[in-house]
N, C-alpha and C. Protein backbone atom coordinates (compact mmCIF):
# COMPACT_ATOMS: atom_id res chain seq x y z
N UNK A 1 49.94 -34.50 -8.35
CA UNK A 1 48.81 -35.34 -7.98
C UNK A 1 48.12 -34.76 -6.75
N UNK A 2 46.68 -34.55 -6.83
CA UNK A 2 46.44 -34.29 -5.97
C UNK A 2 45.83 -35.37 -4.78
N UNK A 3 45.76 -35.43 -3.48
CA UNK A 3 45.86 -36.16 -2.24
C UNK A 3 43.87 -35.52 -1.87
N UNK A 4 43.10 -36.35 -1.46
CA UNK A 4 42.01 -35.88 -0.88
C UNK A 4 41.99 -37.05 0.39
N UNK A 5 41.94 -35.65 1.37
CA UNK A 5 41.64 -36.74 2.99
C UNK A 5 40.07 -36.46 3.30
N UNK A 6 39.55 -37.47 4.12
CA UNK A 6 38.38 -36.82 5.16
C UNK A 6 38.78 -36.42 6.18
N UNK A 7 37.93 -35.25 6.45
CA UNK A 7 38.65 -34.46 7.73
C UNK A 7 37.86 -35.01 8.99
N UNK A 8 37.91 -36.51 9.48
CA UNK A 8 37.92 -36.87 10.12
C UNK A 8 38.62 -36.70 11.94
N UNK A 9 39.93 -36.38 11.68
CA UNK A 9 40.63 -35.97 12.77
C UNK A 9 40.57 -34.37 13.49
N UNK A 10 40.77 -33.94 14.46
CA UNK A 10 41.19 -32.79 15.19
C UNK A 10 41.91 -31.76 14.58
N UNK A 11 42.95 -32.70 13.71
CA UNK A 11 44.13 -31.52 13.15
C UNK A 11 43.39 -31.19 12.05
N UNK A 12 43.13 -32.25 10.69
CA UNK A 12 42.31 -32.42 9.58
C UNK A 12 40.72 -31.09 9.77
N UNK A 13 40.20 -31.30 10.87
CA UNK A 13 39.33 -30.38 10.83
C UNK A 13 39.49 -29.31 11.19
N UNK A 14 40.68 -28.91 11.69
CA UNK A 14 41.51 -27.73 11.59
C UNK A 14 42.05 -27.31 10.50
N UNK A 15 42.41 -28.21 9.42
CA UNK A 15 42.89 -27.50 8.40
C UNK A 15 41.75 -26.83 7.73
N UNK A 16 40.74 -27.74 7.99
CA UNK A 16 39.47 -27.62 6.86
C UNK A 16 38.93 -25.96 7.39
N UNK A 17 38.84 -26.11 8.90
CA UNK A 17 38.42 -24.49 9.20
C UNK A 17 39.14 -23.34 8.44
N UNK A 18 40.36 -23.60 8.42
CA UNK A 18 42.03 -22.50 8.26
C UNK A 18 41.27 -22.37 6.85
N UNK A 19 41.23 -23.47 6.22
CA UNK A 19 42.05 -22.60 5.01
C UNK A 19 41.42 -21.72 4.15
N UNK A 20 39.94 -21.19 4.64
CA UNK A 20 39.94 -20.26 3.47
C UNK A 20 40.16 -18.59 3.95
N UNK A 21 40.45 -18.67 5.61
CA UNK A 21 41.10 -17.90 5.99
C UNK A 21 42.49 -17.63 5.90
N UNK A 22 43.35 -18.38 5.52
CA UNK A 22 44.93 -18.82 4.64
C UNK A 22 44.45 -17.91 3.62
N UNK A 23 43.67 -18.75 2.60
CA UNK A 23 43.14 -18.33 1.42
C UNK A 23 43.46 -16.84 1.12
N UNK A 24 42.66 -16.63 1.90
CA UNK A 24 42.61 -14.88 1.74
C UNK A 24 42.64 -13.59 2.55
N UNK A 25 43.73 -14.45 2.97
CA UNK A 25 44.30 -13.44 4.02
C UNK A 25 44.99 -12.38 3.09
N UNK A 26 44.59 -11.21 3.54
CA UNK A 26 44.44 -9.87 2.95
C UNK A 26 44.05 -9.28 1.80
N UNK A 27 43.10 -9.89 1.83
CA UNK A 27 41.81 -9.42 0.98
C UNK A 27 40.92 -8.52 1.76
N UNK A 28 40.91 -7.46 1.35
CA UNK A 28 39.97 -6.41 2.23
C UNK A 28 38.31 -6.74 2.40
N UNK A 29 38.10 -7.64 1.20
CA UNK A 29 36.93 -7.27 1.04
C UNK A 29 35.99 -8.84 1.57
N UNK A 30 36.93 -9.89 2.12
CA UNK A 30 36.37 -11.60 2.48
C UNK A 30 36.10 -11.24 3.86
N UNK A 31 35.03 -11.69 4.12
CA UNK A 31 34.57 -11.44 5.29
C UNK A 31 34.51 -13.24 6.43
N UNK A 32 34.79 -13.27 7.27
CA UNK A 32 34.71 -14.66 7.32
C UNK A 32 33.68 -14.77 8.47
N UNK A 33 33.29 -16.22 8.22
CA UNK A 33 31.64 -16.14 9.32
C UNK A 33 32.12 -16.73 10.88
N UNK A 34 31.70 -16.23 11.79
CA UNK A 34 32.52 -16.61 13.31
C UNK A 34 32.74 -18.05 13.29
N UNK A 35 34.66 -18.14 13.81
CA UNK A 35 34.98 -19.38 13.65
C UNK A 35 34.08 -20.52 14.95
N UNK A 36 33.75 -20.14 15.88
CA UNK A 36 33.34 -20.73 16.80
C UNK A 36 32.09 -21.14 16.22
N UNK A 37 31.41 -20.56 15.27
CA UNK A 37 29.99 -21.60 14.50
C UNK A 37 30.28 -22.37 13.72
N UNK A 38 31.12 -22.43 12.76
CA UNK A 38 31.67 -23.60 12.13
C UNK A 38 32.43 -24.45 12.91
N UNK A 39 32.69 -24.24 14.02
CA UNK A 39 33.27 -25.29 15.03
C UNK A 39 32.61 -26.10 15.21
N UNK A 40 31.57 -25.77 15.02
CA UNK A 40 29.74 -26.53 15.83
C UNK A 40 29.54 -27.49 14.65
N UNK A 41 29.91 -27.58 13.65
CA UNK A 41 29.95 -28.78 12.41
C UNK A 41 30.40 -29.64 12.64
N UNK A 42 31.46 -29.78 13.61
CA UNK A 42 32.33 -31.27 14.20
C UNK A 42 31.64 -31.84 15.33
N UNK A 43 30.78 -31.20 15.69
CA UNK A 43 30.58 -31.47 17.41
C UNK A 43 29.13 -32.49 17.15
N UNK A 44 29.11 -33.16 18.08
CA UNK A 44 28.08 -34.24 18.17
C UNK A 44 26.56 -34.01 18.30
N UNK A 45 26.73 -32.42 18.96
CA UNK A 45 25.28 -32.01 19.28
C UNK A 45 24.68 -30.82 17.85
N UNK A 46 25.81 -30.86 16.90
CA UNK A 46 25.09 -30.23 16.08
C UNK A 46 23.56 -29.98 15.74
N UNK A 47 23.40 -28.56 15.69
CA UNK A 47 21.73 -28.37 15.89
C UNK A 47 20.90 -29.02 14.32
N UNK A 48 22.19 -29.52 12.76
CA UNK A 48 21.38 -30.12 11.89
C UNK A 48 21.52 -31.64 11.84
N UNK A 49 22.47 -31.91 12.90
CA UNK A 49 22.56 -33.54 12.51
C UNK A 49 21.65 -34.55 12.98
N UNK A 50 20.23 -34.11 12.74
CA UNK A 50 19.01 -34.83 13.09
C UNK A 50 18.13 -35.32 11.76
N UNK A 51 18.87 -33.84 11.07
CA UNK A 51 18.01 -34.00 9.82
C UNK A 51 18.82 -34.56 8.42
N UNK A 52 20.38 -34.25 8.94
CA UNK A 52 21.38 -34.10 7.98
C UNK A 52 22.66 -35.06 7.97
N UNK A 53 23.22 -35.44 6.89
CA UNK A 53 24.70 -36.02 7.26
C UNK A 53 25.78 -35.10 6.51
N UNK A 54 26.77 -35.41 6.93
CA UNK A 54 27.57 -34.53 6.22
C UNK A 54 29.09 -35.40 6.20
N UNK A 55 29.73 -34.55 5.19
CA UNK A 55 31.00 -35.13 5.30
C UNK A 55 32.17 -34.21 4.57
N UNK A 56 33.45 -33.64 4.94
CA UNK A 56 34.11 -32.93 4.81
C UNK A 56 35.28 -33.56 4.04
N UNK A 57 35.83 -32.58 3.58
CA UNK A 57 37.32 -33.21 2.41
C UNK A 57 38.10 -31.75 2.25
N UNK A 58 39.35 -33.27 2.72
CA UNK A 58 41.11 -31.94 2.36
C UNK A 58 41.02 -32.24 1.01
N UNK A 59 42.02 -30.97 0.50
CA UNK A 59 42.87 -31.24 -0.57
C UNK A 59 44.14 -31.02 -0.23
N UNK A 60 45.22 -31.60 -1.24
CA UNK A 60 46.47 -31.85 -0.33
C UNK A 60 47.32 -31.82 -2.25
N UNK A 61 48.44 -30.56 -2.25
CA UNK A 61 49.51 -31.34 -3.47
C UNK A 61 50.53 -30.46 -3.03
N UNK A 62 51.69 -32.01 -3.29
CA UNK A 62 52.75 -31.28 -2.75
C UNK A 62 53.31 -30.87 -1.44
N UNK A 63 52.35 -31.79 -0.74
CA UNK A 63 52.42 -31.78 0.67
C UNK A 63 51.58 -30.20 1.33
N UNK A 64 50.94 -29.36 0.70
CA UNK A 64 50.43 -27.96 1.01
C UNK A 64 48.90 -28.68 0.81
N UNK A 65 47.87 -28.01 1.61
CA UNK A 65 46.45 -27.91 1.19
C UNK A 65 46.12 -26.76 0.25
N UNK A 66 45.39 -27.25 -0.10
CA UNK A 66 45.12 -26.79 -1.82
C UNK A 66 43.72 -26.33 -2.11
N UNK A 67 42.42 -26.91 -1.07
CA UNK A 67 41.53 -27.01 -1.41
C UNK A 67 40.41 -27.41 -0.41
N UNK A 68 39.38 -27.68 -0.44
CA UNK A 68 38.15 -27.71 0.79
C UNK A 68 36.66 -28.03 0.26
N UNK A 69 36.15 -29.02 0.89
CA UNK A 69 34.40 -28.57 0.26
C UNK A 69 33.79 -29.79 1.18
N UNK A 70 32.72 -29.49 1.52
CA UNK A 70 31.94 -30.49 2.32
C UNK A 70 30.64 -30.75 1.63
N UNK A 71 30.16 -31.59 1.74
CA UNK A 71 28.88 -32.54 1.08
C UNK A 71 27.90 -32.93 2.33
N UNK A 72 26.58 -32.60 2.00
CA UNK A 72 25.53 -32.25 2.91
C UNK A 72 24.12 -32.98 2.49
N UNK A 73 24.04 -34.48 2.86
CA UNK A 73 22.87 -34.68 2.85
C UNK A 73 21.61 -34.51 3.35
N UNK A 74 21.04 -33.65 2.79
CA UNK A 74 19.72 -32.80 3.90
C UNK A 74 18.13 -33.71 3.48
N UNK A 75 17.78 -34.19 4.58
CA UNK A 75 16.95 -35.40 4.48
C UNK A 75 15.38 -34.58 4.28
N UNK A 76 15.17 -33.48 4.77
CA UNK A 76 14.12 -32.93 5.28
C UNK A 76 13.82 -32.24 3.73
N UNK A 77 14.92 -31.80 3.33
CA UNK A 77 14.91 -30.56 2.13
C UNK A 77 14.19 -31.78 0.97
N UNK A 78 15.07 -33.38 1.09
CA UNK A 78 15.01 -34.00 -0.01
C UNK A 78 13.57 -34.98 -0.14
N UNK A 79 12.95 -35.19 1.21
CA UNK A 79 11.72 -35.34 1.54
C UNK A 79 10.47 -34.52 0.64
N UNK A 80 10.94 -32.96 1.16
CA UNK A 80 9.73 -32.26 0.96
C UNK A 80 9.53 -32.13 -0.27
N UNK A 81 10.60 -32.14 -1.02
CA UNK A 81 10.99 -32.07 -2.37
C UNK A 81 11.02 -32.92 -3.65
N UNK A 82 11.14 -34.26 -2.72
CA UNK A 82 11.05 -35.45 -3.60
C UNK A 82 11.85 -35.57 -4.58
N UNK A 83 13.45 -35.33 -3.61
CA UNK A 83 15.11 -35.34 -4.56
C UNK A 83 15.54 -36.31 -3.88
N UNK A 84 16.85 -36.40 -4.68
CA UNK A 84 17.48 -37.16 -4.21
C UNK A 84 18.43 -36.42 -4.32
N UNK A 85 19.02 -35.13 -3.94
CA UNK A 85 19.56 -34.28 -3.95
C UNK A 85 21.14 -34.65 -2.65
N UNK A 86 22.31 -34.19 -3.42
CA UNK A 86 23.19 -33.80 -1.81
C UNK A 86 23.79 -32.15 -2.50
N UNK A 87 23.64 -31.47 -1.06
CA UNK A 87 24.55 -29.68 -1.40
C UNK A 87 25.85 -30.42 -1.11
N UNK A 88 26.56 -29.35 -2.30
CA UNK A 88 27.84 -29.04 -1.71
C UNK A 88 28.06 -27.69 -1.29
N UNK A 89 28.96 -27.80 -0.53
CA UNK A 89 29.59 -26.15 0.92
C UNK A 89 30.74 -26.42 0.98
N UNK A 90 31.07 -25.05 1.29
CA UNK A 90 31.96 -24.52 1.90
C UNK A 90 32.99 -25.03 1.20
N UNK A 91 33.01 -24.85 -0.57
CA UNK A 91 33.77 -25.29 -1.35
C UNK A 91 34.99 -24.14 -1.64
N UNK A 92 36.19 -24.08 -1.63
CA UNK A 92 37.20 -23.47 -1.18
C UNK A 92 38.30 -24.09 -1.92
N UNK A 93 39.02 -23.45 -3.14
CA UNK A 93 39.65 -23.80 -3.62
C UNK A 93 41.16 -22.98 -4.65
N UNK A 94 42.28 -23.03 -4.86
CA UNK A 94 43.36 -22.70 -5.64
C UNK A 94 42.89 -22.36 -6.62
N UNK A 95 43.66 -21.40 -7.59
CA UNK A 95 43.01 -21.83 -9.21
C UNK A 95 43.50 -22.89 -9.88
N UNK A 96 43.21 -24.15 -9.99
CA UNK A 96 43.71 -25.66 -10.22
C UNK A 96 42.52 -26.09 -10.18
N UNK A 97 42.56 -26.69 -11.82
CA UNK A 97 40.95 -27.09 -12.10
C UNK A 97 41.42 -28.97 -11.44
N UNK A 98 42.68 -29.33 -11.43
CA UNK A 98 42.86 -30.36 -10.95
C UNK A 98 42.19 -30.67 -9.45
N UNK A 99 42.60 -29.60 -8.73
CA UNK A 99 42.42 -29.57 -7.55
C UNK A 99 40.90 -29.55 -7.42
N UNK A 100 39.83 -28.48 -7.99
CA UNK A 100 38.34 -28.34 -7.97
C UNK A 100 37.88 -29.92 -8.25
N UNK A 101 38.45 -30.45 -9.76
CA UNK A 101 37.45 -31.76 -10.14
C UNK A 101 38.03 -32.72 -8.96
N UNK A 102 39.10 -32.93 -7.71
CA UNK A 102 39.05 -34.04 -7.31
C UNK A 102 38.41 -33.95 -5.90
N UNK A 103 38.07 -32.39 -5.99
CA UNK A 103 37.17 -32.72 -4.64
C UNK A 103 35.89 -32.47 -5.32
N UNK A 104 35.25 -32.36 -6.39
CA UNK A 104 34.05 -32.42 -6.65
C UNK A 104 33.87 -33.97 -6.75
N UNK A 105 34.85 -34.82 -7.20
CA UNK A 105 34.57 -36.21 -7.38
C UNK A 105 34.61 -36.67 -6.42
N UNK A 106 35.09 -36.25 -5.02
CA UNK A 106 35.17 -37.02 -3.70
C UNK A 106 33.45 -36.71 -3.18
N UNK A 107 32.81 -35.48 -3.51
CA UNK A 107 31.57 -35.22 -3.22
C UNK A 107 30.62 -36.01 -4.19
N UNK A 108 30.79 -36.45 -5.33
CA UNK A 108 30.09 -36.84 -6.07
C UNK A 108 30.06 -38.82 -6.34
N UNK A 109 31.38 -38.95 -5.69
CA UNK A 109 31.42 -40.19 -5.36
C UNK A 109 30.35 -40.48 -3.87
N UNK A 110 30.72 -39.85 -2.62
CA UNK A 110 29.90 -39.88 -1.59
C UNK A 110 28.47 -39.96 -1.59
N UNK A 111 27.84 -38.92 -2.48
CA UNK A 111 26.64 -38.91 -3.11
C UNK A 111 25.86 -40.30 -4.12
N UNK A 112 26.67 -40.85 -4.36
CA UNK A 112 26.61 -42.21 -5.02
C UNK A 112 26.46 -43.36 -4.37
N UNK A 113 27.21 -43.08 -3.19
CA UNK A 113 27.35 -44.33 -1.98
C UNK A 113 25.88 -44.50 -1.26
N UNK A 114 25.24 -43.09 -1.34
CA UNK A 114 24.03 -42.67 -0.66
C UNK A 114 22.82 -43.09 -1.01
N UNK A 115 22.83 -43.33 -2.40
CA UNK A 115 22.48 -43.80 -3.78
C UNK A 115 21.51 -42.36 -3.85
N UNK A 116 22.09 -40.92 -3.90
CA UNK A 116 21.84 -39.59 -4.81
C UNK A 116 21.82 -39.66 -6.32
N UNK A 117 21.31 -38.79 -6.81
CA UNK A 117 21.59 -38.92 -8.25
C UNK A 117 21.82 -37.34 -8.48
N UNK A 118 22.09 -36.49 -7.52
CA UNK A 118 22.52 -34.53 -8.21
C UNK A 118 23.01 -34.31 -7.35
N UNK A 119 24.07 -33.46 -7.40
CA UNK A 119 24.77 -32.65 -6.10
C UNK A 119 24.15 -31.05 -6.77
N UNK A 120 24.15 -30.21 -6.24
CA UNK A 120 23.97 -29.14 -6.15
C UNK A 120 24.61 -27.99 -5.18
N UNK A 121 24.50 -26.86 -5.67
CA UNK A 121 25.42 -25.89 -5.08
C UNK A 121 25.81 -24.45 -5.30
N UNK A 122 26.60 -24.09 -4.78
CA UNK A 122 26.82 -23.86 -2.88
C UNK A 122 25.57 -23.46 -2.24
N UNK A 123 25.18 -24.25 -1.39
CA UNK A 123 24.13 -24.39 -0.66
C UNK A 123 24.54 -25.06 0.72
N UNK A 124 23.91 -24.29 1.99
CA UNK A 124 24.02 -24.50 3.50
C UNK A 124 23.64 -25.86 3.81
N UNK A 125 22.82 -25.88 5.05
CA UNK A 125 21.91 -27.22 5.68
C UNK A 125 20.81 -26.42 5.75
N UNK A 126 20.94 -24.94 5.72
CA UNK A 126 19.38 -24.62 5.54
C UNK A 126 19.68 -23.16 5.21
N UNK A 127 18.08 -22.01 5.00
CA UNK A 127 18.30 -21.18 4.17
C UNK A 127 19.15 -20.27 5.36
N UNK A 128 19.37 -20.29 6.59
CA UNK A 128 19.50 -19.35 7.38
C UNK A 128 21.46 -19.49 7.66
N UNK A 129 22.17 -20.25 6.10
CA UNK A 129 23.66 -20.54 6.11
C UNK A 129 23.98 -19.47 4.85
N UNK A 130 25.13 -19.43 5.09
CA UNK A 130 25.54 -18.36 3.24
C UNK A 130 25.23 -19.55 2.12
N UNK A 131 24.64 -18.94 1.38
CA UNK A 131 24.46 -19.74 0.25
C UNK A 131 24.84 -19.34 -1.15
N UNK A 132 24.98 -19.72 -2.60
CA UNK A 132 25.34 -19.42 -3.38
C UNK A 132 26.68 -18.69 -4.15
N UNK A 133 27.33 -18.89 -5.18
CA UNK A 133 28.16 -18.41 -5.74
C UNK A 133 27.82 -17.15 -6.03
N UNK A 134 29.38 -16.00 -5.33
CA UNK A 134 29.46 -14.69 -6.06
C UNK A 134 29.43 -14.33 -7.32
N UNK A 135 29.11 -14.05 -8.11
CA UNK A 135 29.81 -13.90 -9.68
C UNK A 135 29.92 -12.77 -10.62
N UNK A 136 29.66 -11.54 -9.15
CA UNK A 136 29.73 -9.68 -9.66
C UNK A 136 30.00 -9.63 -8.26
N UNK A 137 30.52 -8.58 -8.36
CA UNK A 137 31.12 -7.88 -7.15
C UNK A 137 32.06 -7.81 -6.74
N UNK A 138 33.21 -8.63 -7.16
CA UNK A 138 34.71 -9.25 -6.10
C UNK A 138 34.97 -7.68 -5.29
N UNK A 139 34.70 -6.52 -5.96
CA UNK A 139 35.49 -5.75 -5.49
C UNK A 139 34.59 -4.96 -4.35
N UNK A 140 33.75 -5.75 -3.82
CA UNK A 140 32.34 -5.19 -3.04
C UNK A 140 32.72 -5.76 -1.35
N UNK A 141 32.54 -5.21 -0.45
CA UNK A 141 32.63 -6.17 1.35
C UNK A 141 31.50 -6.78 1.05
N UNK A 142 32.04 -8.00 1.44
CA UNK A 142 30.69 -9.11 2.13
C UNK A 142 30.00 -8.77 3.07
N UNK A 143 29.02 -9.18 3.22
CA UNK A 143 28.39 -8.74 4.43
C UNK A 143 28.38 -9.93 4.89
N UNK A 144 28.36 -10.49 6.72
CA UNK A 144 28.61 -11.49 7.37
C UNK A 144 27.75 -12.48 6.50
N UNK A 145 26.98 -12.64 6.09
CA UNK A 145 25.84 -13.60 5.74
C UNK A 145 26.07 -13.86 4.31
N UNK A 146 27.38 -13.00 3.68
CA UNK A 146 27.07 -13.53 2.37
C UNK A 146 28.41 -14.68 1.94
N UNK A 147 28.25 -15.13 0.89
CA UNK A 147 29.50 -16.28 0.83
C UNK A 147 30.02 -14.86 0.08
N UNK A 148 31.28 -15.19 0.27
CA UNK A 148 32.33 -14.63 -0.99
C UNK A 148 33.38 -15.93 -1.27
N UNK A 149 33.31 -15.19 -2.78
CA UNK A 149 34.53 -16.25 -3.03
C UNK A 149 35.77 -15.51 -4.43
N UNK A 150 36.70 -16.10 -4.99
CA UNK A 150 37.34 -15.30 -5.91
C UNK A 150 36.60 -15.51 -7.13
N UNK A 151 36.97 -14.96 -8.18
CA UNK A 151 35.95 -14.59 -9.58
C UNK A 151 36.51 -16.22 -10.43
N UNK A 152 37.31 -16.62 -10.13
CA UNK A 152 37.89 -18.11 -10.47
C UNK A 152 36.76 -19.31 -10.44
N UNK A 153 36.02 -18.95 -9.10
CA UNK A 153 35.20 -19.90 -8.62
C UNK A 153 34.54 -20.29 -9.66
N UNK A 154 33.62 -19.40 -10.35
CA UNK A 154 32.53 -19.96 -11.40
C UNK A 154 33.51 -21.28 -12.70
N UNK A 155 34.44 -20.76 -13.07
CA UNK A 155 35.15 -21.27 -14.04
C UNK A 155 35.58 -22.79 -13.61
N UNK A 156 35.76 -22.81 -12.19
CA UNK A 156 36.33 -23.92 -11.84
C UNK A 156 35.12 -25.28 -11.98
N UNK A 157 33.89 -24.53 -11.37
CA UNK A 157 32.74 -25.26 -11.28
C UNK A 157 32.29 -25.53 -12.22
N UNK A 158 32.20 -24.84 -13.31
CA UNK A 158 31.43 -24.76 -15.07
C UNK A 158 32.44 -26.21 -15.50
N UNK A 159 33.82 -25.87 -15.57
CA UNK A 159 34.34 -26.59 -16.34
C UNK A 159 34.54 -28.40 -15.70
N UNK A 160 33.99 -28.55 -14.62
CA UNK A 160 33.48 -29.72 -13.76
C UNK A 160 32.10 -30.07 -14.38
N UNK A 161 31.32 -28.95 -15.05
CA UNK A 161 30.07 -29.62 -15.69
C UNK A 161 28.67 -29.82 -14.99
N UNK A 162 28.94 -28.52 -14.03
CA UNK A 162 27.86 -27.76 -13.24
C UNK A 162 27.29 -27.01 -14.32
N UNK A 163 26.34 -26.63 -13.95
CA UNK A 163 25.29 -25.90 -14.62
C UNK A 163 24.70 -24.71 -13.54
N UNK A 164 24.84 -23.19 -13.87
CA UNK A 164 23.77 -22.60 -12.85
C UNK A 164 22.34 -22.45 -13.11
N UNK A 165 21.75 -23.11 -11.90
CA UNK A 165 20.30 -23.15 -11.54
C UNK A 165 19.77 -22.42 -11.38
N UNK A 166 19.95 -21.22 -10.95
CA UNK A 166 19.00 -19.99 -10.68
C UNK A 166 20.33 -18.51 -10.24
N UNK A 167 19.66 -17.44 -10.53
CA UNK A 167 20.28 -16.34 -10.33
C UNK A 167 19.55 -15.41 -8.96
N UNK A 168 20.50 -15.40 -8.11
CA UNK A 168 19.86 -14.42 -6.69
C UNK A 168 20.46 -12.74 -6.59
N UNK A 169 19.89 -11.79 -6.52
CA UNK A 169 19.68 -10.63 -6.69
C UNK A 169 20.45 -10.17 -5.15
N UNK A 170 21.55 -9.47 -4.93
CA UNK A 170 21.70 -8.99 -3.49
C UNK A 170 22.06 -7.12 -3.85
N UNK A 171 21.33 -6.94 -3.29
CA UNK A 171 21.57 -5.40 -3.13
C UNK A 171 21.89 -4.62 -1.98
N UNK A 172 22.64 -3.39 -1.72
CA UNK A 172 22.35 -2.08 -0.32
C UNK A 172 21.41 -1.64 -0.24
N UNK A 173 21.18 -1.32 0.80
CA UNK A 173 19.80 -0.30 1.08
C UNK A 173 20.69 0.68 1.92
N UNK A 174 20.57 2.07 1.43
CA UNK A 174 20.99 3.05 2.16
C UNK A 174 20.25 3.80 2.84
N UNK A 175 20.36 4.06 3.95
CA UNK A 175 19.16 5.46 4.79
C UNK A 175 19.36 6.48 3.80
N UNK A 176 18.18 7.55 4.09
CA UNK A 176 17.71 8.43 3.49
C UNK A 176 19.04 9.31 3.96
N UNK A 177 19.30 10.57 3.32
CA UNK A 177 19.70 11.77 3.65
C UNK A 177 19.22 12.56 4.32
N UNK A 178 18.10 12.59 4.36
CA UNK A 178 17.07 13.43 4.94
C UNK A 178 16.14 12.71 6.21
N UNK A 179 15.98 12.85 7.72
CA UNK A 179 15.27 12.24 7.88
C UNK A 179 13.55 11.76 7.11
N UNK A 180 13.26 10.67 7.68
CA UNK A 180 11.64 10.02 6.99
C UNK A 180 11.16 9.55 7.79
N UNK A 181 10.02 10.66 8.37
CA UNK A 181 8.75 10.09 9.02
C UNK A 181 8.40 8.56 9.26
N UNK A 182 8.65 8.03 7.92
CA UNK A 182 7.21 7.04 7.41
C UNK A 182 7.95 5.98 7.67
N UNK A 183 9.55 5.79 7.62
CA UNK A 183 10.63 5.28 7.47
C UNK A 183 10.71 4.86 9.21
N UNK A 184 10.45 5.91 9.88
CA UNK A 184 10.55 6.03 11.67
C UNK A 184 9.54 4.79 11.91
N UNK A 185 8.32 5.27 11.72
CA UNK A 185 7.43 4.99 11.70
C UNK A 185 6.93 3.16 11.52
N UNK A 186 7.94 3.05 10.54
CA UNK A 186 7.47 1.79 9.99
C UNK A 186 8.56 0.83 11.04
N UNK A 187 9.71 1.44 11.09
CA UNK A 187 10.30 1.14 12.13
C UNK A 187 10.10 0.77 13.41
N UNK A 188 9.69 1.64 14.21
CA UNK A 188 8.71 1.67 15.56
C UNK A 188 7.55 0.55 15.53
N UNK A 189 7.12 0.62 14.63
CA UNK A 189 6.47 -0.97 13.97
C UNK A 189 6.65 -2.12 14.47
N UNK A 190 7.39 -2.67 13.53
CA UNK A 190 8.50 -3.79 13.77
C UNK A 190 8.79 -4.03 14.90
N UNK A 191 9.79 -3.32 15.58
CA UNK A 191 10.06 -3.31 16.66
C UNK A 191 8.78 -3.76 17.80
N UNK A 192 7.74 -3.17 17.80
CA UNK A 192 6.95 -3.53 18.52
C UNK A 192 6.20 -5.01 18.52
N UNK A 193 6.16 -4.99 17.47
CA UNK A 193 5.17 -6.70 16.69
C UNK A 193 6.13 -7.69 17.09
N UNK A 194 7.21 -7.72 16.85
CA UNK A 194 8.07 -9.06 16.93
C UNK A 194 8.90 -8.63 18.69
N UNK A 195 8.81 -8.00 19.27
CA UNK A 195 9.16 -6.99 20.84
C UNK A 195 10.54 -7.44 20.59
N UNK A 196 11.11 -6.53 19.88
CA UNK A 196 12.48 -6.59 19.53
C UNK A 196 12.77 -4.64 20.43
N UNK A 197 14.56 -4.76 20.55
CA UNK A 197 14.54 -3.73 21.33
C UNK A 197 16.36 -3.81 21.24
N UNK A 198 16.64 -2.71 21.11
CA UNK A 198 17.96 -2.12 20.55
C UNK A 198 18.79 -2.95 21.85
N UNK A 199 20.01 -3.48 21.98
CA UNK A 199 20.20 -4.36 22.96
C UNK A 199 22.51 -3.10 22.55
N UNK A 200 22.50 -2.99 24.18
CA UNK A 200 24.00 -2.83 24.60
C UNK A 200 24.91 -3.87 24.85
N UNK A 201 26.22 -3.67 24.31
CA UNK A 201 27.07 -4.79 24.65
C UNK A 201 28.27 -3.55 25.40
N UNK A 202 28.84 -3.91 26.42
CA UNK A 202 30.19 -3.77 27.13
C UNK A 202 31.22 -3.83 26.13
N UNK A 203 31.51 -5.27 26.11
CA UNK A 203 32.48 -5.69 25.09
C UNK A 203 32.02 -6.91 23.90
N UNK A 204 33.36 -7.41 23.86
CA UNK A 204 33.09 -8.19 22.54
C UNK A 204 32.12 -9.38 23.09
N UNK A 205 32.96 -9.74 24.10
CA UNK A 205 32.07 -11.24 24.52
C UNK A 205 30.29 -10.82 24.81
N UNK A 206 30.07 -9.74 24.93
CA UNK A 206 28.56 -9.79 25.41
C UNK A 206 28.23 -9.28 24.18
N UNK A 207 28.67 -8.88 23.54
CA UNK A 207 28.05 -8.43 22.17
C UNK A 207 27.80 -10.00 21.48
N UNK A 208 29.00 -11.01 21.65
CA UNK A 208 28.67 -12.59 21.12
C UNK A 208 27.40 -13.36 21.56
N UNK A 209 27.15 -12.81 22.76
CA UNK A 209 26.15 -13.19 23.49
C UNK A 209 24.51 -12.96 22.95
């Protein structure tokens, strides 16, 4: 049986941070996004909780956590849009379709209380969060900004009776081999228009900075 808490408490929102770093611990290729910004999801001064509510969920069987996903009512998105929309995030889960449908139903119950009528997903509080399901690549590095997740994910979500909404394109861009003029050029650009300017760090902390 599986157990779903709200991660209401200190410890609880500690588990919720951990575990998809648990998850996948030693996986070469999961990249995880700095824990000190997802810290900022509990805290009172959050920079979306003006526009947004949110609400977080354990999974729990067997006394082990099992599972993770938070539900995101974004008021501004559902305004402009004329939804009645809630995202789900930072969905994190076992391969246990038990485990996926009872935190999709803890999100989909919440969404009900709200009086929503769609959850949708994986989606941030806004476009500038990782967004969307992997579903090529497992064997590719994330780059900080992208979600990763295991190749399980899609299956877990489909068979919950999601549907995917749209397909997003991520590609490399590699420098030339050869230097490029035009490439410099367009560069030197940029840089100037927006007065952006190559910035030194000492160490780690001023590089955070």
């Amino acid at each position: 049986m599986v157990e779903i808490k709200e991660a209401t408490t200190k410890k609880l929102q500690k588990d919720f941070l951990d575990f998809p770093l648990k998850l996948y611990k030693g996986n070469p290729y999961f990249v995880p996004p700095l824990y000190v910004d997802e810290l900022k999801m509990f805290k009172p001064g959050f920079i979306y909780n003006d526009t947004c509510e949110s609400v977080f969920y354990n999974a729990y069987k067997d006394g082990l956590m099992v599972g993770r996903i938070s539900g995101i009512l974004q008021k501004a998105s559902n305004e402009k849009r004329n939804e009645k929309r809630i995202r789900f995030t930072r969905f994190d889960s076992v391969d246990d379709q038990e485990v996926a449908d009872a935190l999709f139903d803890a999100v989909e119950a919440w969404a009900k209380s709200l009086g929503m009528d769609t959850v949708c997903g994986p989606l941030g509080y806004s476009d500038l969060e990782r967004e969307g399901l992997l579903v090529e690549g497992f064997d590719q590095l994330s780059t900080f900004e992208e979600q990763y997740n295991a190749e399980y994910y899609g299956k877990l979500i489909e068979n919950h009776g999601y549907k995917k909404e749209v397909d997003w394109i991520e590609s490399k861009v590699y420098l030339p081999d050869e230097p490029d003029e035009k490439l410099f050029r367009v560069t030197d650009e940029i840089m100037k228009r927006y007065k952006l300017h190559i910035g030194e760090a000492k160490n780690v902390n001023d590089f955070l900075k």
